[in-house]
C-alpha atoms as a PDB file:
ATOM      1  CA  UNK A   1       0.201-127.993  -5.528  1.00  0.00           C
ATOM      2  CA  UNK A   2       3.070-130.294  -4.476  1.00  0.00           C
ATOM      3  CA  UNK A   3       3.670-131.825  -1.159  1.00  0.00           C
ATOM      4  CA  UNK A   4       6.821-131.472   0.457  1.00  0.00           C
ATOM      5  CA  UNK A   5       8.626-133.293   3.223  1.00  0.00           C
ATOM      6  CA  UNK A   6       8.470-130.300   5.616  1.00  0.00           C
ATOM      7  CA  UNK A   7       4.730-130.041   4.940  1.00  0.00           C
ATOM      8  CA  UNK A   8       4.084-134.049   5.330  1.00  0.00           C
ATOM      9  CA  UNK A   9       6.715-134.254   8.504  1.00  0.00           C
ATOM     10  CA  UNK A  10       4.593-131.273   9.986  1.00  0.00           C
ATOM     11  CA  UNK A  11       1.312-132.903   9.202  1.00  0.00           C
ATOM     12  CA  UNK A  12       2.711-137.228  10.531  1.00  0.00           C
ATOM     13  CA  UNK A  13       4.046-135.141  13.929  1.00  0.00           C
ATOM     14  CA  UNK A  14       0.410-133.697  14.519  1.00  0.00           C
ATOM     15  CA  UNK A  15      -1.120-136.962  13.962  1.00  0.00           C
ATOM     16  CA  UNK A  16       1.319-138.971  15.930  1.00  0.00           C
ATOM     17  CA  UNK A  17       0.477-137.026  19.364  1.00  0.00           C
ATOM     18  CA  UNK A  18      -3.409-137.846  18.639  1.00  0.00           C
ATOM     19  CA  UNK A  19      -3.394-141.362  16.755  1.00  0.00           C
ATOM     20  CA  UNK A  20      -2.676-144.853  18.225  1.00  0.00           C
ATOM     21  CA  UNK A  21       0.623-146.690  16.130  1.00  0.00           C
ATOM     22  CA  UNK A  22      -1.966-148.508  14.140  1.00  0.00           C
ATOM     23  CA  UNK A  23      -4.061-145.337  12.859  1.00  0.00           C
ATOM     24  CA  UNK A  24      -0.619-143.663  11.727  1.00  0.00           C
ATOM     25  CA  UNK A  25       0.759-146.353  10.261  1.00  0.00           C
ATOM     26  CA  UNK A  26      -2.421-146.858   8.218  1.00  0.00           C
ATOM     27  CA  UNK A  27      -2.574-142.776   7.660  1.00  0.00           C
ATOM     28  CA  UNK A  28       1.057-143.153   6.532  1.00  0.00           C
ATOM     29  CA  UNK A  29       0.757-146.017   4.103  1.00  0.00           C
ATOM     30  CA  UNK A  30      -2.795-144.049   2.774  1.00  0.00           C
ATOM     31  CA  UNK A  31      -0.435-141.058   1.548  1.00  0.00           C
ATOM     32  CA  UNK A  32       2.044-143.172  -0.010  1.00  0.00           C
ATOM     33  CA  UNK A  33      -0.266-144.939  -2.447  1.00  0.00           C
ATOM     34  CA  UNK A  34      -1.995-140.889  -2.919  1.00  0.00           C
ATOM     35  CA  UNK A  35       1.506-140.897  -4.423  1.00  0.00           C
ATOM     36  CA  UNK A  36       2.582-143.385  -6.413  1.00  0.00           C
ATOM     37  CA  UNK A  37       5.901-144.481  -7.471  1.00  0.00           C
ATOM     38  CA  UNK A  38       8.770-143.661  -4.988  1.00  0.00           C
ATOM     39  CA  UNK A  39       6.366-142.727  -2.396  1.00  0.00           C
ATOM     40  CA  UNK A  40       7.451-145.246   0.298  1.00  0.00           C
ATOM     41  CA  UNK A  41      10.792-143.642   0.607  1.00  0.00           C
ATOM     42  CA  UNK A  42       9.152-139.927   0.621  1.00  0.00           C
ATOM     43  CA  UNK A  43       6.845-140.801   3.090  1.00  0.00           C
ATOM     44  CA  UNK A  44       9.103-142.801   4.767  1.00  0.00           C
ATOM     45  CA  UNK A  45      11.554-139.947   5.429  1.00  0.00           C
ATOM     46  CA  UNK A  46       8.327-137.361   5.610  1.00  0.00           C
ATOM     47  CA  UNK A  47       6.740-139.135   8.503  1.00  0.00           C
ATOM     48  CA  UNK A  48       9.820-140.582  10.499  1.00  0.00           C
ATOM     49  CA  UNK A  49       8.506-144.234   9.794  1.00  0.00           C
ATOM     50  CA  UNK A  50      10.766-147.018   8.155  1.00  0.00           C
ATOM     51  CA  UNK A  51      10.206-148.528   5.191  1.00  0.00           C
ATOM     52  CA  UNK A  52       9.201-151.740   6.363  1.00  0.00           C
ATOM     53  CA  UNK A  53       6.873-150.377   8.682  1.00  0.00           C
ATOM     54  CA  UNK A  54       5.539-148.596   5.610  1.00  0.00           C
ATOM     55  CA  UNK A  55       4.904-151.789   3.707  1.00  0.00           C
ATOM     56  CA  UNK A  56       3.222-153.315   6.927  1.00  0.00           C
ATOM     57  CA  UNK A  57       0.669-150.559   6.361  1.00  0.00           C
ATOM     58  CA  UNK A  58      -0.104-150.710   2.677  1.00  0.00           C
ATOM     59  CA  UNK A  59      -0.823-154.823   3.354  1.00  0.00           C
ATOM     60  CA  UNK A  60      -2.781-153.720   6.685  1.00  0.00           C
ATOM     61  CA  UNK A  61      -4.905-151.569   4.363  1.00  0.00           C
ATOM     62  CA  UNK A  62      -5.049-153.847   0.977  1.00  0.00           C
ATOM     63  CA  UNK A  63      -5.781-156.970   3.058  1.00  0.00           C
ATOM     64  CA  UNK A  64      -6.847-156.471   6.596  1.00  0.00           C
ATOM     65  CA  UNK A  65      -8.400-153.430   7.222  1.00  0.00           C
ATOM     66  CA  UNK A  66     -12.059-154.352   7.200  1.00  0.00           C
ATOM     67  CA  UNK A  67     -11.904-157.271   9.300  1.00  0.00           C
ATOM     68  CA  UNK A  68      -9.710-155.156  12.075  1.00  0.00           C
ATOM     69  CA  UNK A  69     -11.722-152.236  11.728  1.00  0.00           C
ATOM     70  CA  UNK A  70     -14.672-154.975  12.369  1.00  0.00           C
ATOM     71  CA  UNK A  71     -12.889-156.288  15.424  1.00  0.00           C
ATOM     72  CA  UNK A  72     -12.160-153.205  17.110  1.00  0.00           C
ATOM     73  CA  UNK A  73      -8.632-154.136  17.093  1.00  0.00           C
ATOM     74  CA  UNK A  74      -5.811-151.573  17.358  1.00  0.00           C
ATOM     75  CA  UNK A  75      -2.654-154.470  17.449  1.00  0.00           C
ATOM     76  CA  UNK A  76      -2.771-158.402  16.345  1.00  0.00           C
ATOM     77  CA  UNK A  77      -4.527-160.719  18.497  1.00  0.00           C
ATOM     78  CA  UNK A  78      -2.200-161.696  21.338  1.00  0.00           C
ATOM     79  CA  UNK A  79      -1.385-158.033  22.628  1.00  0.00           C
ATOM     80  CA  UNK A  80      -2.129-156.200  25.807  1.00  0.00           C
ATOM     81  CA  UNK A  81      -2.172-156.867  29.473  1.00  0.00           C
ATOM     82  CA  UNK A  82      -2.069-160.857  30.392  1.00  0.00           C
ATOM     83  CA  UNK A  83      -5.016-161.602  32.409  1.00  0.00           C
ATOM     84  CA  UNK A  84      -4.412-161.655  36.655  1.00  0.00           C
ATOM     85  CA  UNK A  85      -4.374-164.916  36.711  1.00  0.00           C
ATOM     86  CA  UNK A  86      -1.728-165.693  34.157  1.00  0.00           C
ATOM     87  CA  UNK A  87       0.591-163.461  36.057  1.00  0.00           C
ATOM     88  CA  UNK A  88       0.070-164.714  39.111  1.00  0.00           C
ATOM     89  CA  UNK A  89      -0.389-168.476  39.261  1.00  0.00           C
ATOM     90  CA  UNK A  90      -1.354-168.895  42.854  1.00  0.00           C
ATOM     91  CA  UNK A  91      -3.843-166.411  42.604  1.00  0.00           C
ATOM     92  CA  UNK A  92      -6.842-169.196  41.675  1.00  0.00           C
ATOM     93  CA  UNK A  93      -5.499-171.626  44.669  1.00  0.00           C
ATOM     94  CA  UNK A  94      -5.215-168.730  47.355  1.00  0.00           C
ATOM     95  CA  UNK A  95      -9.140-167.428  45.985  1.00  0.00           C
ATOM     96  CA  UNK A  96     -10.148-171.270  46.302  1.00  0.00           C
ATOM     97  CA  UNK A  97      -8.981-171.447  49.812  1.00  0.00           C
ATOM     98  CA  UNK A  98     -10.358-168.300  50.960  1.00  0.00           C
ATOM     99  CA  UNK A  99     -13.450-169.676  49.090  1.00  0.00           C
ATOM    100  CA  UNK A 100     -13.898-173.218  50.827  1.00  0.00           C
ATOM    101  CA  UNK A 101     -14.936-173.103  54.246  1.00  0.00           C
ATOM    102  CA  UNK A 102     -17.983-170.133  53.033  1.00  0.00           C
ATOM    103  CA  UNK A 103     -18.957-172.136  49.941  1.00  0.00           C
ATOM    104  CA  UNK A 104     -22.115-173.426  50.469  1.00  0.00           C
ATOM    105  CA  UNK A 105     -23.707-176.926  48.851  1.00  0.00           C
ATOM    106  CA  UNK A 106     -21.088-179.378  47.948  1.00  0.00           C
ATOM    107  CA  UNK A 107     -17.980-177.846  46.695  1.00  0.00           C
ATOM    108  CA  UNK A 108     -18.173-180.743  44.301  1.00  0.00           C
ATOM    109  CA  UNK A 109     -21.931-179.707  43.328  1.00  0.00           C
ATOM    110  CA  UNK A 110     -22.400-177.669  39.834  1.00  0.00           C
ATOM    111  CA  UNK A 111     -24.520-175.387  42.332  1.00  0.00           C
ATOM    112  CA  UNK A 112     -21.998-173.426  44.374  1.00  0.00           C
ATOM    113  CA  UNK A 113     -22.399-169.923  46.039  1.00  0.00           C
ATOM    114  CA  UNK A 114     -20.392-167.888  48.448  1.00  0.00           C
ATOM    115  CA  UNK A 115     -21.467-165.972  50.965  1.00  0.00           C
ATOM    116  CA  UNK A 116     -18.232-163.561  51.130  1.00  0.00           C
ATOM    117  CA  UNK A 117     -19.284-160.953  49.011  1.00  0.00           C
ATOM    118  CA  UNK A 118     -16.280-159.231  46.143  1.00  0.00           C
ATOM    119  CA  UNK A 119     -15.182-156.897  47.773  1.00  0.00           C
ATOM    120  CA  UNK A 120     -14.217-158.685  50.956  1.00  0.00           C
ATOM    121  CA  UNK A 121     -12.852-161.407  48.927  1.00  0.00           C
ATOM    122  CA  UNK A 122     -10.828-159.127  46.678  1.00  0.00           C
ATOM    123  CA  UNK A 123      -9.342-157.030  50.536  1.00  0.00           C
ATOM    124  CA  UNK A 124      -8.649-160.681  51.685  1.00  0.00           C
ATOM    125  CA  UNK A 125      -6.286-161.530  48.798  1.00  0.00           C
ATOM    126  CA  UNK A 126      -4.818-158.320  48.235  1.00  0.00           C
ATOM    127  CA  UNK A 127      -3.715-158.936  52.190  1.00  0.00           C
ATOM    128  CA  UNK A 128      -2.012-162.113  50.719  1.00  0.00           C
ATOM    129  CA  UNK A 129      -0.030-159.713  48.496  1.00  0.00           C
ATOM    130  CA  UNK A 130      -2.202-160.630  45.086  1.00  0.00           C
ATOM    131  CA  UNK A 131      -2.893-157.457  42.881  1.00  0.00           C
ATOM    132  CA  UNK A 132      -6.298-157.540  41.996  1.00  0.00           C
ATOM    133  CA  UNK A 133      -9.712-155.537  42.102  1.00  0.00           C
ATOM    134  CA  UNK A 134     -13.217-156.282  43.024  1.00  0.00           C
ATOM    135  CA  UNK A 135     -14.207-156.872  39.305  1.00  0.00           C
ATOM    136  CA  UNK A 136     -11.234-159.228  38.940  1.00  0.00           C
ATOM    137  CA  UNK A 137     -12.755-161.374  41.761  1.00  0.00           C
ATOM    138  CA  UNK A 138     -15.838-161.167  40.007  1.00  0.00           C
ATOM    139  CA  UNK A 139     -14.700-162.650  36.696  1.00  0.00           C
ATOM    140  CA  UNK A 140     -12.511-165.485  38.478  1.00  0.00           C
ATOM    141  CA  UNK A 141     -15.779-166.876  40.332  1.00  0.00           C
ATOM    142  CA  UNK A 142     -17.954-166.793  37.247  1.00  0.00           C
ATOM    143  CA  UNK A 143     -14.663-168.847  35.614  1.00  0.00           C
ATOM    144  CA  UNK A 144     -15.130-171.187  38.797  1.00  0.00           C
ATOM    145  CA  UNK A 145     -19.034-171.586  38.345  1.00  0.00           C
ATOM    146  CA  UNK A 146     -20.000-169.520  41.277  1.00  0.00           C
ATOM    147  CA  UNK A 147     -23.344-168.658  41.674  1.00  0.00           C
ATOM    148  CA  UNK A 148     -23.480-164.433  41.568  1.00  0.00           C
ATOM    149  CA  UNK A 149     -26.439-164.090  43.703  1.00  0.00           C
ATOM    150  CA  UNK A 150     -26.681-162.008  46.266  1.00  0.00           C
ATOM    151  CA  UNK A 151     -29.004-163.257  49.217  1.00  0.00           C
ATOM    152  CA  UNK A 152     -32.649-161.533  48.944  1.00  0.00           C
ATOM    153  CA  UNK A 153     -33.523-162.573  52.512  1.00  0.00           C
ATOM    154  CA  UNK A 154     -34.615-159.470  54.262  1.00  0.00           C
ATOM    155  CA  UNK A 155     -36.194-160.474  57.202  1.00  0.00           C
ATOM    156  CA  UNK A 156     -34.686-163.584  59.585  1.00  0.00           C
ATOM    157  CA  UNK A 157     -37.388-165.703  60.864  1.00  0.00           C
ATOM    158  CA  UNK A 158     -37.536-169.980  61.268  1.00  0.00           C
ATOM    159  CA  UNK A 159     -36.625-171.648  57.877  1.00  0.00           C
ATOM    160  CA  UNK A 160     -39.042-174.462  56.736  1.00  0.00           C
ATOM    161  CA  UNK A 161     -38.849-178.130  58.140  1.00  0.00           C
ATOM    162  CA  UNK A 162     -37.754-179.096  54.625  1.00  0.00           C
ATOM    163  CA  UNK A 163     -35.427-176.633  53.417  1.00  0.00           C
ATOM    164  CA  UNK A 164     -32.501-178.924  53.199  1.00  0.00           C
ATOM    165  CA  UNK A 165     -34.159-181.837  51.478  1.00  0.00           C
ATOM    166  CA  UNK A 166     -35.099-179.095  49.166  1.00  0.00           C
ATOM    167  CA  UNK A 167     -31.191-178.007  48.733  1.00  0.00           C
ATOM    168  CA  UNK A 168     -30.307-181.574  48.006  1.00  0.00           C
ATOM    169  CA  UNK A 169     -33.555-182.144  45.491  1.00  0.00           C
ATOM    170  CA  UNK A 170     -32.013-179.155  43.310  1.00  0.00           C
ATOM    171  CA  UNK A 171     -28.852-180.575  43.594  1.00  0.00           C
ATOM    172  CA  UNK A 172     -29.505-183.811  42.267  1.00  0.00           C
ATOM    173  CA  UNK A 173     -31.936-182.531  39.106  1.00  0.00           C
ATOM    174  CA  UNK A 174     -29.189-180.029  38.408  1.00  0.00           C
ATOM    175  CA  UNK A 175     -26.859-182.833  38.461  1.00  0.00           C
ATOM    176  CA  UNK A 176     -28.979-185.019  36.126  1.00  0.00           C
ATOM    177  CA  UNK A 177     -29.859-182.686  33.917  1.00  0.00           C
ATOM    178  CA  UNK A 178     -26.189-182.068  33.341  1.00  0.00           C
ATOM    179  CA  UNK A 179     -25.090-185.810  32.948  1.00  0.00           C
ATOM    180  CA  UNK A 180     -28.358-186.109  30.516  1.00  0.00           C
ATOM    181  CA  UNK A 181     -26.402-182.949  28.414  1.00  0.00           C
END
């Protein structure tokens, strides 16, 4: 049976409405080394791809395809959306500002908490103009070493005699047991 251009175009214009770039390319360079010789140009022309993209593939699948397939990866490392605060670089100082007068310990302490929850922090800085989302908030206080526990007190009721020499004991073993690695 011999494979035509008409019958590969046909089948590369299927597959390019369900494959990413990556899987067609690699689909692509698979059915010119089926082939053989001349078989970058036929497929070339057959699947609407140049020639160079083409070779691209055929290294992508000689070298490269187990560790990307490993990796998940559709395109090189580098690609897709820049994180929020890349984009927007006052995003971190406007979160720390909204942050400081709820933070609670020593903002200099390696034991800091908030008691603004996500969602109210992420509605205060979208007010500011900042496009971001709960989850975004989320990620940039774990970056800051943020605490992300939520307060278990159910009840309210008098708070023991020693609760803040308690605060400040915790503070200082957590702050020796970092300088001691």
């Amino acid at each position: 049976m011999e494979v035509t251009v008409a019958a590969l175009r046909t089948k590369h214009k299927m597959l390019a409405s369900t494959l990413d770039e990556r899987a067609l390319r690699l689909c692509a360079a698979e059915d010119a080394k089926m082939f053989g010789y001349g078989s970058i140009s036929f497929v070339a022309k057959a699947a609407g791809l140049s020639r160079t993209t083409l070779h691209a593939g055929l290294v992508e699948v000689a070298v490269d395809q187990r560790r990307q397939l490993a990796e998940g990866r559709i395109r090189q490392a580098g690609g897709g959306r820049k994180l929020s605060k890349e984009k927007d670089e006052t995003l971190l100082a406007d979160l720390d500002r909204l942050l400081d007068p709820v933070t609670r310990v020593d903002p200099m302490s390696p034991l800091r908490w908030t008691c603004k929850s996500t969602p109210k922090l992420a509605a205060e800085l979208q007010a500011q103009g900042h496009a971001v989302s709960q989850s975004t908030v989320w990620r940039l206080l774990d970056e800051l070493d943020y605490s992300m526990q939520s307060n278990r007190k159910t009840r309210e009721g008098t708070g023991h005699a020693d609760r803040n020499a308690q605060f400040e004991f915790i503070d200082r073993s957590a702050k020796d047991f970092l300088r001691r690695g």
